[in-house]
C-alpha atoms as a PDB file:
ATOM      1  CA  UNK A   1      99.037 118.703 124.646  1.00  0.00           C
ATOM      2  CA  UNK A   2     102.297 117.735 126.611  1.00  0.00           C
ATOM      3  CA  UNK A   3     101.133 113.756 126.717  1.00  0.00           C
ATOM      4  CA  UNK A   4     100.837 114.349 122.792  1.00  0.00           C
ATOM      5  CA  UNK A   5     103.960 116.046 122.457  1.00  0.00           C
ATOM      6  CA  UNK A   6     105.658 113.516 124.865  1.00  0.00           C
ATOM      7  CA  UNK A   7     103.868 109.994 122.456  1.00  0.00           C
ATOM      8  CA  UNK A   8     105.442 112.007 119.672  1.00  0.00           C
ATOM      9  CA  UNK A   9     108.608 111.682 121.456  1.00  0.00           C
ATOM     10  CA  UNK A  10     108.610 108.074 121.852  1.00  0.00           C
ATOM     11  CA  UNK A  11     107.727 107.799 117.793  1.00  0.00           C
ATOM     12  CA  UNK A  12     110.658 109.738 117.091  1.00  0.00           C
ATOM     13  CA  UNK A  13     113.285 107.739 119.220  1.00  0.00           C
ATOM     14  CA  UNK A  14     111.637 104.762 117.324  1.00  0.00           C
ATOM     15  CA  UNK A  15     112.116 106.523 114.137  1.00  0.00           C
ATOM     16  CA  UNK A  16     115.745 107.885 114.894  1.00  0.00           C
ATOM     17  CA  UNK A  17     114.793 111.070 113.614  1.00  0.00           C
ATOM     18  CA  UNK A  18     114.173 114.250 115.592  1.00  0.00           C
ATOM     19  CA  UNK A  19     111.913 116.560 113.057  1.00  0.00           C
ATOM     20  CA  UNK A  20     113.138 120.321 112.858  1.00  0.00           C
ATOM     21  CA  UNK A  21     109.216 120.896 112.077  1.00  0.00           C
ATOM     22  CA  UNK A  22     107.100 118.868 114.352  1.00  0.00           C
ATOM     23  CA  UNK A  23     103.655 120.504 112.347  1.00  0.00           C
ATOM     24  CA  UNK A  24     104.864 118.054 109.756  1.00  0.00           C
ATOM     25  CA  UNK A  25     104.667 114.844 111.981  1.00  0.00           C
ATOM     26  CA  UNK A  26     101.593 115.890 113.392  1.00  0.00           C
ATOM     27  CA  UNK A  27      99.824 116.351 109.967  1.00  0.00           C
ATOM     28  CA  UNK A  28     101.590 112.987 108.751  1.00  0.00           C
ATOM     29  CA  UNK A  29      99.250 111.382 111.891  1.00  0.00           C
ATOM     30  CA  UNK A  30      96.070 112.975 111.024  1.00  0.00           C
ATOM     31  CA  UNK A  31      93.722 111.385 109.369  1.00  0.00           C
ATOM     32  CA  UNK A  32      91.315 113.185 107.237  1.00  0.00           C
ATOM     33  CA  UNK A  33      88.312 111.897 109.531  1.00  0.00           C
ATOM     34  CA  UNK A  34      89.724 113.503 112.155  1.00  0.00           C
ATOM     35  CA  UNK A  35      89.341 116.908 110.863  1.00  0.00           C
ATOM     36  CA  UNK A  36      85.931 116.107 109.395  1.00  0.00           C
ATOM     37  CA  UNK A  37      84.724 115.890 113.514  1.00  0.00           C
ATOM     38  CA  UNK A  38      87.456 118.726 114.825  1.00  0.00           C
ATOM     39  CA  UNK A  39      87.173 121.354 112.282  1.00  0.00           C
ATOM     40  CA  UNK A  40      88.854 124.016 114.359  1.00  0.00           C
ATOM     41  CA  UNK A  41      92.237 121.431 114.178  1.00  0.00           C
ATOM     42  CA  UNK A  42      94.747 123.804 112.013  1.00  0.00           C
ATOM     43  CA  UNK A  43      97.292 121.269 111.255  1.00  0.00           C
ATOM     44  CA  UNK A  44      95.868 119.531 108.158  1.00  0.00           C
ATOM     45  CA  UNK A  45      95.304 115.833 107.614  1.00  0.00           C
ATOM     46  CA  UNK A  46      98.054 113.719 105.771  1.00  0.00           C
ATOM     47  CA  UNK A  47      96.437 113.380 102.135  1.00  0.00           C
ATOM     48  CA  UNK A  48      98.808 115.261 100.466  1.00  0.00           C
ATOM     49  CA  UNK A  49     102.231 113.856 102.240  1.00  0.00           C
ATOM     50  CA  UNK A  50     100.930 110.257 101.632  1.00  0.00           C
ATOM     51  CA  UNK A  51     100.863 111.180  98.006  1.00  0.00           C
ATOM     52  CA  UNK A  52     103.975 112.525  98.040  1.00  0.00           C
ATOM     53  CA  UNK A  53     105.492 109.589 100.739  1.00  0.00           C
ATOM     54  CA  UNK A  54     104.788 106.429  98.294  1.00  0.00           C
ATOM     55  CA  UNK A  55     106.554 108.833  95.070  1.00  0.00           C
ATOM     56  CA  UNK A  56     109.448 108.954  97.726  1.00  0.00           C
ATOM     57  CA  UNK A  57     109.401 105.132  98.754  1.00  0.00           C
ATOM     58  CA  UNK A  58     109.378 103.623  95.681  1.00  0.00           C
ATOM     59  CA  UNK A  59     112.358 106.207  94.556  1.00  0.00           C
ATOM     60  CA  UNK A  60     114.262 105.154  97.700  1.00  0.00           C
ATOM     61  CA  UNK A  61     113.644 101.482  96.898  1.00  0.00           C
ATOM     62  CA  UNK A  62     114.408 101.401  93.020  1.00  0.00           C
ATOM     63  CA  UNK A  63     117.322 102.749  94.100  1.00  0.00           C
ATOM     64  CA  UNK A  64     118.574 100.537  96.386  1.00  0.00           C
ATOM     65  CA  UNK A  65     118.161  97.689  94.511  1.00  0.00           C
ATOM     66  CA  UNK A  66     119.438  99.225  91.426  1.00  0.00           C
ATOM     67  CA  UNK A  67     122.901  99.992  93.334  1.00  0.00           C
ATOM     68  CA  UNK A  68     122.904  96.315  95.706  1.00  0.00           C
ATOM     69  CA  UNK A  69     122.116  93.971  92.868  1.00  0.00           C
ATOM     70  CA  UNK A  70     123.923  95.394  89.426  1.00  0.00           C
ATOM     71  CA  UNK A  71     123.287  92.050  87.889  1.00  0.00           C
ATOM     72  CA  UNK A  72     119.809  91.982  87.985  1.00  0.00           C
ATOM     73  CA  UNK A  73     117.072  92.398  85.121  1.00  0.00           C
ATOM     74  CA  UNK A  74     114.409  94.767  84.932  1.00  0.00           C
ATOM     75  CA  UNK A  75     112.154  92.900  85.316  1.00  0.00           C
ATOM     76  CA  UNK A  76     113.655  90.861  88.642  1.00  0.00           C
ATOM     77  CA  UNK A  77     114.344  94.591  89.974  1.00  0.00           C
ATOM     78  CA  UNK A  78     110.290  96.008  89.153  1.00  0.00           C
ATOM     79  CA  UNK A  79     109.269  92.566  90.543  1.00  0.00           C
ATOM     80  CA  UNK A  80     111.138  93.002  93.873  1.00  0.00           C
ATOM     81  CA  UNK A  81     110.138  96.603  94.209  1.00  0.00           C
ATOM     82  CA  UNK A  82     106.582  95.544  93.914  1.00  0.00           C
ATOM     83  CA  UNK A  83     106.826  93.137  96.685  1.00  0.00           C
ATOM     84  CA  UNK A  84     108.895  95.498  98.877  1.00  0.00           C
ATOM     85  CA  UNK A  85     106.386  98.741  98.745  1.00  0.00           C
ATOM     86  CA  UNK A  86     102.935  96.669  98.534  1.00  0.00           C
ATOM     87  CA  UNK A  87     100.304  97.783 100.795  1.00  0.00           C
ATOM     88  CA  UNK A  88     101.061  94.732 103.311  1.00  0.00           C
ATOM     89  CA  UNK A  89     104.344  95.573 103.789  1.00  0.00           C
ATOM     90  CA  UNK A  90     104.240  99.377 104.312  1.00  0.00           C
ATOM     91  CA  UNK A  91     101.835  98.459 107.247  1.00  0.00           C
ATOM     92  CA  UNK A  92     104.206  96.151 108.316  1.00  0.00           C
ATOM     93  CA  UNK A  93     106.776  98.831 108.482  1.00  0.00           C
ATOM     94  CA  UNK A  94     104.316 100.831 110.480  1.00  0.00           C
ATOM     95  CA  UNK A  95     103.246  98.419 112.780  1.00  0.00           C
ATOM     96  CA  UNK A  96     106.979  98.199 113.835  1.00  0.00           C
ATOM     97  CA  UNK A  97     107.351 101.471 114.845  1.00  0.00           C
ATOM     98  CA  UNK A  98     104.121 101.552 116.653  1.00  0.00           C
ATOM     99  CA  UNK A  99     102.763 104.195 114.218  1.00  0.00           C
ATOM    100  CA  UNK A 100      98.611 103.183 115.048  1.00  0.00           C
ATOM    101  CA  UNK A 101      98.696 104.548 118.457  1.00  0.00           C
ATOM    102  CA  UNK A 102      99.747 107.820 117.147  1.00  0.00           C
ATOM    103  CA  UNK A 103      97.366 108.646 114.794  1.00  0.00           C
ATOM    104  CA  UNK A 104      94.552 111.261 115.205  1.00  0.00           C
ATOM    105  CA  UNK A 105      91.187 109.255 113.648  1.00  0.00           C
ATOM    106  CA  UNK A 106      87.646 110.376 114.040  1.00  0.00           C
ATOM    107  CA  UNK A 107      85.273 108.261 115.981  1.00  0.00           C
ATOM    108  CA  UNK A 108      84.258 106.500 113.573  1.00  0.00           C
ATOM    109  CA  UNK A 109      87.103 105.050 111.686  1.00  0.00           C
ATOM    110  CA  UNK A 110      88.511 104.517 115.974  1.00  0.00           C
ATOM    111  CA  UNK A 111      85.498 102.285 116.352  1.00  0.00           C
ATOM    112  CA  UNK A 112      85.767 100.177 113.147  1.00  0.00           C
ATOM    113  CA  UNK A 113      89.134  99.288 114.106  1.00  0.00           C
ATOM    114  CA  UNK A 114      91.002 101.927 111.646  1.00  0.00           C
ATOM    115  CA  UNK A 115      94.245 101.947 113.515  1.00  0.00           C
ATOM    116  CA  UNK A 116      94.921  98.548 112.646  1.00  0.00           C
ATOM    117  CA  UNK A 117      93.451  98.512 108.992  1.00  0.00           C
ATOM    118  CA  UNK A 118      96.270  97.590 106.126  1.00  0.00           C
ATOM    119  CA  UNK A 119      94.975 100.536 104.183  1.00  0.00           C
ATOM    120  CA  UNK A 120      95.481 103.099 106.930  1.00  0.00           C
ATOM    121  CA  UNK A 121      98.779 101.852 108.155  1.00  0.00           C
ATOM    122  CA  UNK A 122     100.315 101.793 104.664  1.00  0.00           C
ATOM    123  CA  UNK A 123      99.240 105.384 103.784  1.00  0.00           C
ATOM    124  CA  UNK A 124      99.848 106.463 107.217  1.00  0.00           C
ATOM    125  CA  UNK A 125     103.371 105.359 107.003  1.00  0.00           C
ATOM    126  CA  UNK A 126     103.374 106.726 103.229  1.00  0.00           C
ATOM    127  CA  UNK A 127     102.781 110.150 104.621  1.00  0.00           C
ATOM    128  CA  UNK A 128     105.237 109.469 107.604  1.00  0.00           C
ATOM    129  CA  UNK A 129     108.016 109.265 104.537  1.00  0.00           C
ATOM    130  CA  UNK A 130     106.292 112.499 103.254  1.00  0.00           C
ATOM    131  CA  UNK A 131     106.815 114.040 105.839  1.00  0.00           C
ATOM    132  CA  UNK A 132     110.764 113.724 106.627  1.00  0.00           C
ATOM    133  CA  UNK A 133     111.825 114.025 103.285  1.00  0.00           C
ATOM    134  CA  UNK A 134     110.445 117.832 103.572  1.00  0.00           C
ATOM    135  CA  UNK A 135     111.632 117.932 107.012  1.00  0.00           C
ATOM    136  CA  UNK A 136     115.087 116.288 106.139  1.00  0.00           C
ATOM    137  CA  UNK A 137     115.981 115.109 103.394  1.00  0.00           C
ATOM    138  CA  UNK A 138     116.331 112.161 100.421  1.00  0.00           C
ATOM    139  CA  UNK A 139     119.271 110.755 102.689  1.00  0.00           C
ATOM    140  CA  UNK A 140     117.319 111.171 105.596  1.00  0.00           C
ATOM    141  CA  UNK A 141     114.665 108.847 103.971  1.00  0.00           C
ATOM    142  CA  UNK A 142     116.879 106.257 102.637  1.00  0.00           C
ATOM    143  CA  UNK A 143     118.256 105.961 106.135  1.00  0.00           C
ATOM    144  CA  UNK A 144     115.134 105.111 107.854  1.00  0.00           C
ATOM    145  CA  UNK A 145     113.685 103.309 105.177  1.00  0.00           C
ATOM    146  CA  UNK A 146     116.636 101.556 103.994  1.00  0.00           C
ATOM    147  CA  UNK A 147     116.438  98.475 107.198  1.00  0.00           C
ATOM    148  CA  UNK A 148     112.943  98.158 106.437  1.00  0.00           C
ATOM    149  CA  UNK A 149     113.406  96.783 103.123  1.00  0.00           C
ATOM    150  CA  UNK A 150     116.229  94.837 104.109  1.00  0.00           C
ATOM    151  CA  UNK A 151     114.756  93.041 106.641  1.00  0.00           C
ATOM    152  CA  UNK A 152     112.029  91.926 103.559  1.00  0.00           C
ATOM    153  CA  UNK A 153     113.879  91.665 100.855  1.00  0.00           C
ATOM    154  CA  UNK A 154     114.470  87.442 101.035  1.00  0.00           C
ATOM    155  CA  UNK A 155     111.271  87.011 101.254  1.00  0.00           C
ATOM    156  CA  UNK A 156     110.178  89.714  98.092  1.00  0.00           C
ATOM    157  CA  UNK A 157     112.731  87.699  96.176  1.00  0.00           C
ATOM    158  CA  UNK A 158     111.340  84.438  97.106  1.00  0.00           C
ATOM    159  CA  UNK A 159     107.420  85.753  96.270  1.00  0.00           C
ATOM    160  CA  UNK A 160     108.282  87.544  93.214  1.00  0.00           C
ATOM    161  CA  UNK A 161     107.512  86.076  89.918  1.00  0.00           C
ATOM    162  CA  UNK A 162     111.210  86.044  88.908  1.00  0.00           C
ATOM    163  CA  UNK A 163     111.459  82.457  91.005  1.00  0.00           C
ATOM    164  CA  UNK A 164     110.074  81.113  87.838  1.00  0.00           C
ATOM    165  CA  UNK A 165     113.888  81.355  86.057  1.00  0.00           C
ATOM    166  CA  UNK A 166     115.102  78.390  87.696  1.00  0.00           C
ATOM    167  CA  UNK A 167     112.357  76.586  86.608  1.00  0.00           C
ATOM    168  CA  UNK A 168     112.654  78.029  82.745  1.00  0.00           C
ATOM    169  CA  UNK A 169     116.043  77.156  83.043  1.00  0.00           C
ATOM    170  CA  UNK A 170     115.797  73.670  84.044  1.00  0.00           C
ATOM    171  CA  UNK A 171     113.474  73.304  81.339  1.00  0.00           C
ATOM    172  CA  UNK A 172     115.818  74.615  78.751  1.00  0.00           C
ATOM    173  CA  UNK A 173     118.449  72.874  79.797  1.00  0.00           C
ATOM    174  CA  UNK A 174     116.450  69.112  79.860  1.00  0.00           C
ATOM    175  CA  UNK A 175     115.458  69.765  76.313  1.00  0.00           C
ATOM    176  CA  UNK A 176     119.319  71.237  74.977  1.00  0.00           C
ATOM    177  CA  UNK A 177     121.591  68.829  76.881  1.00  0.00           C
ATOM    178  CA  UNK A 178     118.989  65.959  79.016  1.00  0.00           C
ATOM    179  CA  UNK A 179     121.132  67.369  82.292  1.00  0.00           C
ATOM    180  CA  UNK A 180     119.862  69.842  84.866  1.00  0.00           C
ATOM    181  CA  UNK A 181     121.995  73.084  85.656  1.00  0.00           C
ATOM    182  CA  UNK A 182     124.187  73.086  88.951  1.00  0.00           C
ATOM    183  CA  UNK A 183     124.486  76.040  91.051  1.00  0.00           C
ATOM    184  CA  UNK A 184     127.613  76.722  93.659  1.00  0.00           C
ATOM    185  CA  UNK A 185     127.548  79.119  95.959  1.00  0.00           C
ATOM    186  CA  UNK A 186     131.024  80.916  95.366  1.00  0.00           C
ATOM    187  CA  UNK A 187     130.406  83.858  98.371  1.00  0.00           C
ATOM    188  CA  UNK A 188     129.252  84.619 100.982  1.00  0.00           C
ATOM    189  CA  UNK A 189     129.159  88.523 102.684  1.00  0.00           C
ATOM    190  CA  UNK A 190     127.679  90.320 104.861  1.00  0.00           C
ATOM    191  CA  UNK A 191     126.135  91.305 108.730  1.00  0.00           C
ATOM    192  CA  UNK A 192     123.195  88.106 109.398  1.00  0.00           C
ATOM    193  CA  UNK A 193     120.807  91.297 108.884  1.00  0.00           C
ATOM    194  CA  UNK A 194     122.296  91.922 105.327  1.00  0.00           C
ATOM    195  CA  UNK A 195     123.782  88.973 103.741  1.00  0.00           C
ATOM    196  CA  UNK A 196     124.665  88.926 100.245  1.00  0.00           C
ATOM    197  CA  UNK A 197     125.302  85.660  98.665  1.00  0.00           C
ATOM    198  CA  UNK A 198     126.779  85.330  94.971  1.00  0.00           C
ATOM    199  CA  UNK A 199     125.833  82.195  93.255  1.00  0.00           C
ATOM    200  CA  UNK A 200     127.486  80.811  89.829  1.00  0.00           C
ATOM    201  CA  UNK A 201     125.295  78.118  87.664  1.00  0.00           C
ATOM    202  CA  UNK A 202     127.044  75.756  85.121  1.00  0.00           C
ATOM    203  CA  UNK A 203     125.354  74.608  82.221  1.00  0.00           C
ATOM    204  CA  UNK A 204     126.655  71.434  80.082  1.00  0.00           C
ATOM    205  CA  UNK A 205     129.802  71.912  81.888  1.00  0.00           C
ATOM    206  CA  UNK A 206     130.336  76.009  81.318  1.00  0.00           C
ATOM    207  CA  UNK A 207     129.352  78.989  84.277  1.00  0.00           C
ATOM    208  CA  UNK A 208     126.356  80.342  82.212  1.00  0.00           C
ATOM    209  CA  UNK A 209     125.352  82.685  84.942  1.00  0.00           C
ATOM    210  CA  UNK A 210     126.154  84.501  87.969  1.00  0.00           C
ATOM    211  CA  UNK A 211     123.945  85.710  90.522  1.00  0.00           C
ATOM    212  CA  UNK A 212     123.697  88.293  93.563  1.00  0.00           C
ATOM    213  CA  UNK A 213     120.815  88.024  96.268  1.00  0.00           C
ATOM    214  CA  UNK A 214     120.729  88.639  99.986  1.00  0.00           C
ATOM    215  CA  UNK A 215     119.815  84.483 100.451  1.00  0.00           C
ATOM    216  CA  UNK A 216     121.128  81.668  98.142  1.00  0.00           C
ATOM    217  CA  UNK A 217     117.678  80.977  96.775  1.00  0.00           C
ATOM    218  CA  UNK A 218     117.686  84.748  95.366  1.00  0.00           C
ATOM    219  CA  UNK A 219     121.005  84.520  94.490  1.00  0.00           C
ATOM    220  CA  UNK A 220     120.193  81.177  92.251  1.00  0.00           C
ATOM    221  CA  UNK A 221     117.404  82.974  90.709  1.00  0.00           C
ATOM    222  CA  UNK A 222     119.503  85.884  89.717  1.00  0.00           C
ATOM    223  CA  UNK A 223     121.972  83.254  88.220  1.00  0.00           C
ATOM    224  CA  UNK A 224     119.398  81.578  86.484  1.00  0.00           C
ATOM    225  CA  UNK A 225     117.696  84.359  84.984  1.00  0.00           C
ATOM    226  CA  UNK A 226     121.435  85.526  83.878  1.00  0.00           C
ATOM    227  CA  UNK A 227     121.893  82.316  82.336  1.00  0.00           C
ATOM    228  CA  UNK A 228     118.504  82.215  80.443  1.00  0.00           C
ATOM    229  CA  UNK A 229     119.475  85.818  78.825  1.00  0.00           C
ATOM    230  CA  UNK A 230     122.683  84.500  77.597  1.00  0.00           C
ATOM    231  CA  UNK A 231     121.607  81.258  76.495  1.00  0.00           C
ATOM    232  CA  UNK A 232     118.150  82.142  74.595  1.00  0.00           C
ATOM    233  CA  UNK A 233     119.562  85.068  73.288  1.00  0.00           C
ATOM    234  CA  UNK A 234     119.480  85.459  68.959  1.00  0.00           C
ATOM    235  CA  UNK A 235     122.254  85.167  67.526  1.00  0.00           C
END
């Protein structure tokens, strides 16, 4: 038990977070195979904290985006959120912290490669988030979670379906006025790991939009999609 107790050690200075109740980590690494083969194991496998871990994650990333980007749609913010929390990109997350080595499996999810399946490192890291909110918190969560989606969220912007507004727009505005709409980047904020650009687009000579993202490509769409709302709306 002390090399256990020592790898958990090493998760947790990956984590930044020292768990009050280390039972919790432990059941957030067990797999329910596990205790299939080692039924005298007491700690539980991590079902029910995954379930509760992707309720907290998507929470923690509505949320963020809601507050960093007031100037988005629904549907730009559900589209990003999407792309954030998808199955890929939890195991991503987990895959950073080293979270597969940790993981109690039985033999034969081990042998069929289990510790590096999507499926397993998303829920794994799913029940990981379980797991410190009960131990610490909703702050706690966004904390650690928080850099993760950062360090996504260009490319979620970029993938999500919401790219499609610059096209509508250039559409709409070929057909209304035979001139494409012009974008200018009017700021620029931010670390490198958190940059926030805000983007204006003119339309037949007016600013019709004005856009937020953390790259200028986002930022455009935002603009774009800001511009379409104002311009196609009914009179």
């Amino acid at each position: 038990m002390v090399s256990a107790f020592e790898d958990l050690g090493q998760l947790q200075d990956r984590m930044g977070i020292l768990f009050s109740d280390l039972g919790l980590l432990q059941r957030a690494l067990t797999h329910a195979s596990y205790l299939n083969e080692n039924p005298a194991y007491t700690k539980g496998d991590n079902e029910r904290l995954e379930y509760l871990g992707d309720a907290v994650i998507d929470f923690v990333a509505a949320e963020h985006l809601y507050r960093r980007f007031p100037g988005w749609s629904e549907g730009m913010l559900t589209g990003v959120r999407t792309d954030l929390v998808r199955a890929e990109a939890l195991a991503g997350f987990a895959r950073r912290i080293q979270l597969g080595k940790h993981l109690l499996l039985g033999r034969g999810e081990e042998q069929s490669g289990g510790r590096q399946r999507v499926t397993m490192m998303c829920d794994a890291f799913e029940a990981l988030v379980g797991a410190v909110y009960l131990d610490q918190g909703l702050a706690a969560v966004a904390a650690f979670l928080v850099p993760f989606l950062d360090a996504s969220l260009a490319d979620a912007v970029d993938d999500t379906p919401a790219r499609d507004a610059k096209t509508r727009l250039q559409e709409w505005t070929q057909a209304q006025y035979h001139e494409p709409p012009h974008y200018v980047t009017v700021q620029e904020r931010g670390p490198d790991h958190a940059k926030e650009f805000t983007v204006q687009v003119t339309v037949a000579g007016y600013v019709r939009g004005e856009g937020k993202g953390p790259s200028k490509q986002a930022a455009e769409q935002a603009a774009a999609q800001a511009a379409l709302e104002v311009l196609t709306e009914p009179d």
